[in-house]
N, C-alpha and C. Protein backbone atom coordinates (compact mmCIF):
# COMPACT_ATOMS: atom_id res chain seq x y z
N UNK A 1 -17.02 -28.67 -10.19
CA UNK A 1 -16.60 -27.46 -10.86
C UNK A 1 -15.51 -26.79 -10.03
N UNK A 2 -14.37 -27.30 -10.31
CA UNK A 2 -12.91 -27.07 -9.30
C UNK A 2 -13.32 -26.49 -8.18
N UNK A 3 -14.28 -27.56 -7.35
CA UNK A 3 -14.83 -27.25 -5.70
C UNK A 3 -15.41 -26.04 -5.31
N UNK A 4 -16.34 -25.91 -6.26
CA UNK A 4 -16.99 -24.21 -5.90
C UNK A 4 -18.15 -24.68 -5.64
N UNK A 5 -18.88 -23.97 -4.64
CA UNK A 5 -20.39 -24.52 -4.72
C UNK A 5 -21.30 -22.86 -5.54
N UNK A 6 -22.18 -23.73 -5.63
CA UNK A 6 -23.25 -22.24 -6.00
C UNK A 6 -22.54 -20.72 -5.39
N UNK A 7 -22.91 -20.95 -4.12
CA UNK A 7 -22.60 -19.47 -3.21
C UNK A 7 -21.27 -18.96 -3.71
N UNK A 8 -20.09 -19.93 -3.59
CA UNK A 8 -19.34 -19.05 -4.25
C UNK A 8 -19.27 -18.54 -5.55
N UNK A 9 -19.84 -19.59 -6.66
CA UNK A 9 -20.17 -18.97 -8.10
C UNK A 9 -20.68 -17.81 -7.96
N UNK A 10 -21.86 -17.19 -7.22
CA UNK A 10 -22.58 -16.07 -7.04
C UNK A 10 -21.61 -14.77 -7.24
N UNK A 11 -20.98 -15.26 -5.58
CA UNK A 11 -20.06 -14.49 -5.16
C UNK A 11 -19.42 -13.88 -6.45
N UNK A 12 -18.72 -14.58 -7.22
CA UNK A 12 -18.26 -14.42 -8.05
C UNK A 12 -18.79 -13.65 -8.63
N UNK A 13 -19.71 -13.60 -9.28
CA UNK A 13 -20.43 -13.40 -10.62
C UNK A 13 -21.05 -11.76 -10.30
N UNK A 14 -21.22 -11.60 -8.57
CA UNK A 14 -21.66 -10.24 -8.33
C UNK A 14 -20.25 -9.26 -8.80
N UNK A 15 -19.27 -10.25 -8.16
CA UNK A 15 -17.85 -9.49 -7.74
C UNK A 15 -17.46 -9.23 -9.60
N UNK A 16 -17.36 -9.54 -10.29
CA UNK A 16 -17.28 -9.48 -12.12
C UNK A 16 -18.12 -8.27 -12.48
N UNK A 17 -19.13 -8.58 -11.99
CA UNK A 17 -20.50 -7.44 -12.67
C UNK A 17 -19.91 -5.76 -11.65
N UNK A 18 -19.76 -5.96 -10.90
CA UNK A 18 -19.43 -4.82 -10.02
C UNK A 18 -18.17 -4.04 -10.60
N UNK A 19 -17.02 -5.42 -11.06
CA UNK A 19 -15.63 -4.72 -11.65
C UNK A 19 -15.73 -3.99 -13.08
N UNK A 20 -16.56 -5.21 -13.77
CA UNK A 20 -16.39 -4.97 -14.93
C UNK A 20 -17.72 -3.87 -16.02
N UNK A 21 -18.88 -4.30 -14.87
CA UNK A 21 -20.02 -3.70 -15.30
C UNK A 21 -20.68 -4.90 -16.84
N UNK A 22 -22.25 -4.61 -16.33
CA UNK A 22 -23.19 -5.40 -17.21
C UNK A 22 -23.30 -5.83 -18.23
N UNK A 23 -22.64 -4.32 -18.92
CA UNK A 23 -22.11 -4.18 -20.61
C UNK A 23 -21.07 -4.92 -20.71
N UNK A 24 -20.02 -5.13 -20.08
CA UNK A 24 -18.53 -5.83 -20.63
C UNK A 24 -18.67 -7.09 -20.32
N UNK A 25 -19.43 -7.67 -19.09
CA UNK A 25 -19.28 -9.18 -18.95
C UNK A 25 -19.69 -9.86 -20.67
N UNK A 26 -20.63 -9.66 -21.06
CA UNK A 26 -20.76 -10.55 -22.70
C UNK A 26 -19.44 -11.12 -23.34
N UNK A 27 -19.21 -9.71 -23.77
CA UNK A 27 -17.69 -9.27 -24.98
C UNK A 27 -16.57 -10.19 -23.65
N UNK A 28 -16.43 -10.17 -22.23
CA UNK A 28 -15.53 -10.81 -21.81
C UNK A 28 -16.13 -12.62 -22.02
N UNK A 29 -17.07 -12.67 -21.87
CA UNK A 29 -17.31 -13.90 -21.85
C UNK A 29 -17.03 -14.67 -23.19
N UNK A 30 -17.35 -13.47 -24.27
CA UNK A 30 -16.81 -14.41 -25.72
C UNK A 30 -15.59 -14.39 -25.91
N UNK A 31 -14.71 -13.58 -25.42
CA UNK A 31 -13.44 -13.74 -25.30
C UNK A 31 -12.46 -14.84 -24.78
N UNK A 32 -13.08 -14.65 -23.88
CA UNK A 32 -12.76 -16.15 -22.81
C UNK A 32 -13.00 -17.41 -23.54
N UNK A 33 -14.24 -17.40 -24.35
CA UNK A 33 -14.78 -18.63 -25.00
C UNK A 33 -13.87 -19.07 -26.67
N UNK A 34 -13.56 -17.64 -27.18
CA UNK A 34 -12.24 -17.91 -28.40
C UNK A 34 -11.03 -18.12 -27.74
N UNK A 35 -10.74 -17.61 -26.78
CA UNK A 35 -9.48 -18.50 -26.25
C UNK A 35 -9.49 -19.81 -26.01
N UNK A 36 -10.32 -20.35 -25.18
CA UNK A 36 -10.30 -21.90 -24.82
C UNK A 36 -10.86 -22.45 -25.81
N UNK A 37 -11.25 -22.13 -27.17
CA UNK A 37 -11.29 -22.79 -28.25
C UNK A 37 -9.83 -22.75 -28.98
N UNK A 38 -9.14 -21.65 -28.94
CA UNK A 38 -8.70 -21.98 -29.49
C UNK A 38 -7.36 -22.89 -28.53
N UNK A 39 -7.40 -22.95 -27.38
CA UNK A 39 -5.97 -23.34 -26.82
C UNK A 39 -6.59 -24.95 -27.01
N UNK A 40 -7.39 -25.18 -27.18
CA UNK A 40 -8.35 -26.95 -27.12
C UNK A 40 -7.80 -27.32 -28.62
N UNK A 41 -7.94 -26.43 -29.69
CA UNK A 41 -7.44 -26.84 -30.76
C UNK A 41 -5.55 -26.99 -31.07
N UNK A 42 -5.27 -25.67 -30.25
CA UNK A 42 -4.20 -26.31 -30.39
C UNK A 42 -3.18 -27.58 -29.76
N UNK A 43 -4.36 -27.74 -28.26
CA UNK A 43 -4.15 -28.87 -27.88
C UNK A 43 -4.11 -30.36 -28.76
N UNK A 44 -5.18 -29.98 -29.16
CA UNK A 44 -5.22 -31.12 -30.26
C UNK A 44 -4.90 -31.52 -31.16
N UNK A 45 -3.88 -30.36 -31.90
CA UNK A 45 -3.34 -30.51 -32.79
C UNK A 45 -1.82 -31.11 -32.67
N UNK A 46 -1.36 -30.38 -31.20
CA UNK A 46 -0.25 -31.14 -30.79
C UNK A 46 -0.31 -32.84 -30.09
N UNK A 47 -1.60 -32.85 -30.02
CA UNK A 47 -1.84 -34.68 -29.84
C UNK A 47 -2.16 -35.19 -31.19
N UNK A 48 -1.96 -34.85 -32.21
CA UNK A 48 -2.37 -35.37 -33.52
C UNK A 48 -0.78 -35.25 -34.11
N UNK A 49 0.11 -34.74 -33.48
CA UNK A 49 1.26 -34.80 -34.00
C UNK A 49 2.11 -35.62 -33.44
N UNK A 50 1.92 -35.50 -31.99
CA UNK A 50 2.32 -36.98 -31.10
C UNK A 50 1.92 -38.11 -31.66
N UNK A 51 0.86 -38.73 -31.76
CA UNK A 51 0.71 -39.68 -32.67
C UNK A 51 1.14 -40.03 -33.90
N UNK A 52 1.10 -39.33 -34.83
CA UNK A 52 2.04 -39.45 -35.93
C UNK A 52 3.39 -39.81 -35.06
N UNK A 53 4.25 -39.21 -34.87
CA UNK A 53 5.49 -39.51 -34.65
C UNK A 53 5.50 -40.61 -34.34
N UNK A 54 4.51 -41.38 -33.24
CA UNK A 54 4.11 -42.59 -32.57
C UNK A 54 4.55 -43.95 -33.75
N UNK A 55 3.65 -43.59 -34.78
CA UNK A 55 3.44 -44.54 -35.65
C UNK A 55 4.75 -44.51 -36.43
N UNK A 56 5.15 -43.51 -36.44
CA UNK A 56 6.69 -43.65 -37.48
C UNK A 56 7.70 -44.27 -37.16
């Protein structure tokens, strides 16, 4: 997990809750989670267009 061990995940996760507070980590976390859905789709959509061209 791009070389983190536990301790620093922690670290982390205190250092978030402290900035952002208890209430906002959620709403940030689903946020975070519609973005990398959607940047995955549009990833994929631009490899579905590479291919086409491929075949033409």
């Amino acid at each position: 997990m791009f070389g983190l061990g536990w301790p620093e995940v922690a670290i982390i996760a205190v250092v978030a809750i402290l900035i952002f507070g208890p209430k906002k980590i959620p709403e940030l976390g689903g946020a975070l989670g519609k973005t990398l859905r959607g940047f995955k789709e549009g990833m994929s959509e631009v490899d579905e267009e590479g291919d086409r061209e491929l075949e033409e």
